[in-house]
C-alpha atoms as a PDB file:
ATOM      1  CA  UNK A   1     -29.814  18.682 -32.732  1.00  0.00           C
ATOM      2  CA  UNK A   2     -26.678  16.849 -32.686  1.00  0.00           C
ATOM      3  CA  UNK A   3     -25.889  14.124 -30.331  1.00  0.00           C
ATOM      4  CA  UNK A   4     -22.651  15.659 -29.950  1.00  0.00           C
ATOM      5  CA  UNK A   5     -24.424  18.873 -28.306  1.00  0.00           C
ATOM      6  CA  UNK A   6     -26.576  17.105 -26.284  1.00  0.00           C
ATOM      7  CA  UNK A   7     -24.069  14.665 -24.795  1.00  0.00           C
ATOM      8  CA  UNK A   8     -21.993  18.093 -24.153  1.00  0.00           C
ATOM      9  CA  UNK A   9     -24.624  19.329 -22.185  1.00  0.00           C
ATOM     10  CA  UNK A  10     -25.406  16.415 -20.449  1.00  0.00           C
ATOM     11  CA  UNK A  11     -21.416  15.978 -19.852  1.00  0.00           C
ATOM     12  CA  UNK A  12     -21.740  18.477 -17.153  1.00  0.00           C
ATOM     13  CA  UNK A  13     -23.165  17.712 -13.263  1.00  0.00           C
ATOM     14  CA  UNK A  14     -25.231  20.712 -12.907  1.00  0.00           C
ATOM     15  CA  UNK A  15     -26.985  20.293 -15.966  1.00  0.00           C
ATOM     16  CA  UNK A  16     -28.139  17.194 -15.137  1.00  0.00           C
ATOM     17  CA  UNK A  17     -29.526  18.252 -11.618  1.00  0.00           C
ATOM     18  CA  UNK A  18     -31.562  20.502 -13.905  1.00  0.00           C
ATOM     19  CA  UNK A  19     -33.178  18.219 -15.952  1.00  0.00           C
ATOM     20  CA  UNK A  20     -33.748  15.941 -12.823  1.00  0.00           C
ATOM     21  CA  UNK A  21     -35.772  19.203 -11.096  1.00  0.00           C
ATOM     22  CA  UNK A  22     -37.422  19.454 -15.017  1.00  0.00           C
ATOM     23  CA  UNK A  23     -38.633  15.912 -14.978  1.00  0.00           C
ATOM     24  CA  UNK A  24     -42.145  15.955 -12.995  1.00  0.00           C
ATOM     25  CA  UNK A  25     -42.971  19.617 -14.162  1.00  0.00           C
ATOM     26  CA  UNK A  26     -41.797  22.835 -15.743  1.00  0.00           C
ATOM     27  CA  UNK A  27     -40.217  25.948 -13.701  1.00  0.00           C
ATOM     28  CA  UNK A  28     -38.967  29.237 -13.932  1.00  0.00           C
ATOM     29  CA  UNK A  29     -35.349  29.997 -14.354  1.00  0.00           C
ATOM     30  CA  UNK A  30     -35.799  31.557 -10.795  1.00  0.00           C
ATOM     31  CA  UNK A  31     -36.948  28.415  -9.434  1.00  0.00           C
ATOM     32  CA  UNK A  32     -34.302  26.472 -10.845  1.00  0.00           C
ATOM     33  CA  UNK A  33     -31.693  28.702 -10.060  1.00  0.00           C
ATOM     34  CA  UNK A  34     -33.101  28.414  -6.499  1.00  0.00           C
ATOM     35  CA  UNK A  35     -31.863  24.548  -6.022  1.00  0.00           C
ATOM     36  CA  UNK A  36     -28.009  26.076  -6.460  1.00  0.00           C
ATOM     37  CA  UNK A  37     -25.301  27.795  -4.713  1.00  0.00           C
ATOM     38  CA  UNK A  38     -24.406  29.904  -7.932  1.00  0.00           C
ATOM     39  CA  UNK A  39     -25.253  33.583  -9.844  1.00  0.00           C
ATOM     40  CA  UNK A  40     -28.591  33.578 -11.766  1.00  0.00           C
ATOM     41  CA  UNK A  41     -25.848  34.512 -14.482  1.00  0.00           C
ATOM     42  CA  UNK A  42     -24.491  31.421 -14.263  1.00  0.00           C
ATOM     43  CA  UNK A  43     -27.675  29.338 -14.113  1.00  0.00           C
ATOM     44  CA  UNK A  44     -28.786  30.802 -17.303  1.00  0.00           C
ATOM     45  CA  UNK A  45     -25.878  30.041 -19.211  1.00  0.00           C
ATOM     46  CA  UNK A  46     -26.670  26.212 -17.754  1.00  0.00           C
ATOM     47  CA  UNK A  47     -30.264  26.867 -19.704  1.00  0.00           C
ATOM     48  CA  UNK A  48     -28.785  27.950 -22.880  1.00  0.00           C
ATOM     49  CA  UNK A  49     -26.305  25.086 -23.548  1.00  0.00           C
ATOM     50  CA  UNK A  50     -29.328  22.499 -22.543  1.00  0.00           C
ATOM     51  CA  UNK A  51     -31.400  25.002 -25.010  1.00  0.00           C
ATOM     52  CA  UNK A  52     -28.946  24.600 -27.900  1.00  0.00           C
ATOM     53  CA  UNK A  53     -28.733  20.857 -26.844  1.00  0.00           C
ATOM     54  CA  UNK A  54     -32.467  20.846 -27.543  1.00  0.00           C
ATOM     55  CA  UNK A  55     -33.111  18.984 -24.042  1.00  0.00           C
ATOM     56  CA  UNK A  56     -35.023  21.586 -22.830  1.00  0.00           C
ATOM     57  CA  UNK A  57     -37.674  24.086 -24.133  1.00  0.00           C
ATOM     58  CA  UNK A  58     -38.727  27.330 -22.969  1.00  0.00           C
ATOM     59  CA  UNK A  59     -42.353  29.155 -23.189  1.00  0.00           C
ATOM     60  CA  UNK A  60     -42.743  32.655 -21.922  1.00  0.00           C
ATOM     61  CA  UNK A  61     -46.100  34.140 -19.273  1.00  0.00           C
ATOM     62  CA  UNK A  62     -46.356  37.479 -18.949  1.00  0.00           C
ATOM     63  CA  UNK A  63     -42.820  38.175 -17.054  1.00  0.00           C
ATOM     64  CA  UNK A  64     -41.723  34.633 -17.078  1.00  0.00           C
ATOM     65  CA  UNK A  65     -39.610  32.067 -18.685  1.00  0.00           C
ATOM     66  CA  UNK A  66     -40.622  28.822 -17.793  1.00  0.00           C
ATOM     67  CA  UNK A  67     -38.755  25.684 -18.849  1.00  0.00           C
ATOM     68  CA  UNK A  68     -40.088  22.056 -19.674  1.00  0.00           C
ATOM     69  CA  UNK A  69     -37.747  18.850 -20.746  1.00  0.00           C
ATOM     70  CA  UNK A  70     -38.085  18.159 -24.265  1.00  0.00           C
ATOM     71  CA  UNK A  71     -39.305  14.308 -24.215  1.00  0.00           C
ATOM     72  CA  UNK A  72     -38.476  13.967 -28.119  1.00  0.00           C
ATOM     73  CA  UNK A  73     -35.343  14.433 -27.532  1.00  0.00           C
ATOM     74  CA  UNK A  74     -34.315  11.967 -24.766  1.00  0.00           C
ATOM     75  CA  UNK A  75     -36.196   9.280 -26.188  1.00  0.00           C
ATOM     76  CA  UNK A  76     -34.190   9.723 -29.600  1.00  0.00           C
ATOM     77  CA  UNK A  77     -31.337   9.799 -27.589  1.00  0.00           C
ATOM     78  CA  UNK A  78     -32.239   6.095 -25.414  1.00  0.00           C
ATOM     79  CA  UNK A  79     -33.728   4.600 -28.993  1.00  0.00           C
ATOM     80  CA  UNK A  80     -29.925   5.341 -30.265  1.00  0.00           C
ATOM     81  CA  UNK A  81     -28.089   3.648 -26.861  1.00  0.00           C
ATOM     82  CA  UNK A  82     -30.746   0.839 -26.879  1.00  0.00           C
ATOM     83  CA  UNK A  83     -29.669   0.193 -30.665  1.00  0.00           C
ATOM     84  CA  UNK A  84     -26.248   0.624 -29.879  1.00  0.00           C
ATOM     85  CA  UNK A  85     -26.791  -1.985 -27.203  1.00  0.00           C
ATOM     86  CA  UNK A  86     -27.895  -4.780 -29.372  1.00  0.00           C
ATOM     87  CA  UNK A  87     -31.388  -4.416 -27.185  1.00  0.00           C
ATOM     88  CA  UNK A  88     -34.443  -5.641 -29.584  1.00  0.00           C
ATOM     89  CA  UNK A  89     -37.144  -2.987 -29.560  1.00  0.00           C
ATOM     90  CA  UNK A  90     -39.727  -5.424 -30.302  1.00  0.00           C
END
């Protein structure tokens, strides 16, 4: 993971709203694609750029794909803006 990728992927509106509907539990592309006026096609290209970003996983169920926000990542990525702040972890 870069943070260049991930703040690419975070750059972008509709990738945000998805990690908002990711943050209290994990869904099917279907669902998500179900909180937007746009192609499934589209929607899944949304997944794949937060996917390379490393913001969100993916585990497969029988004839599903559900995703899940990756924690690790987002905390690495508020430890680096806290530091960058001048905010004392301690």
């Amino acid at each position: 993971m870069s943070f260049g990728d991930t703040f690419k992927a975070l750059s972008d509106p509709v990738r945000r709203k998805i990690l908002e509907l990711l943050k209290d539990r994990r869904m099917s592309a279907g669902e998500i694609a179900g909180n937007f006026d746009m192609t499934q096609a589209t929607v899944s290209y949304h997944l794949k750029i937060l996917r390379q970003a490393d913001l969100i996983r993916e585990s497969k169920e029988k004839n599903y794909i559900y995703y899940e926000l990756n924690l690790t990542v987002v905390e690495e990525i508020m430890v680096w803006l806290s530091d960058l702040k001048g905010e004392d972890s301690s």
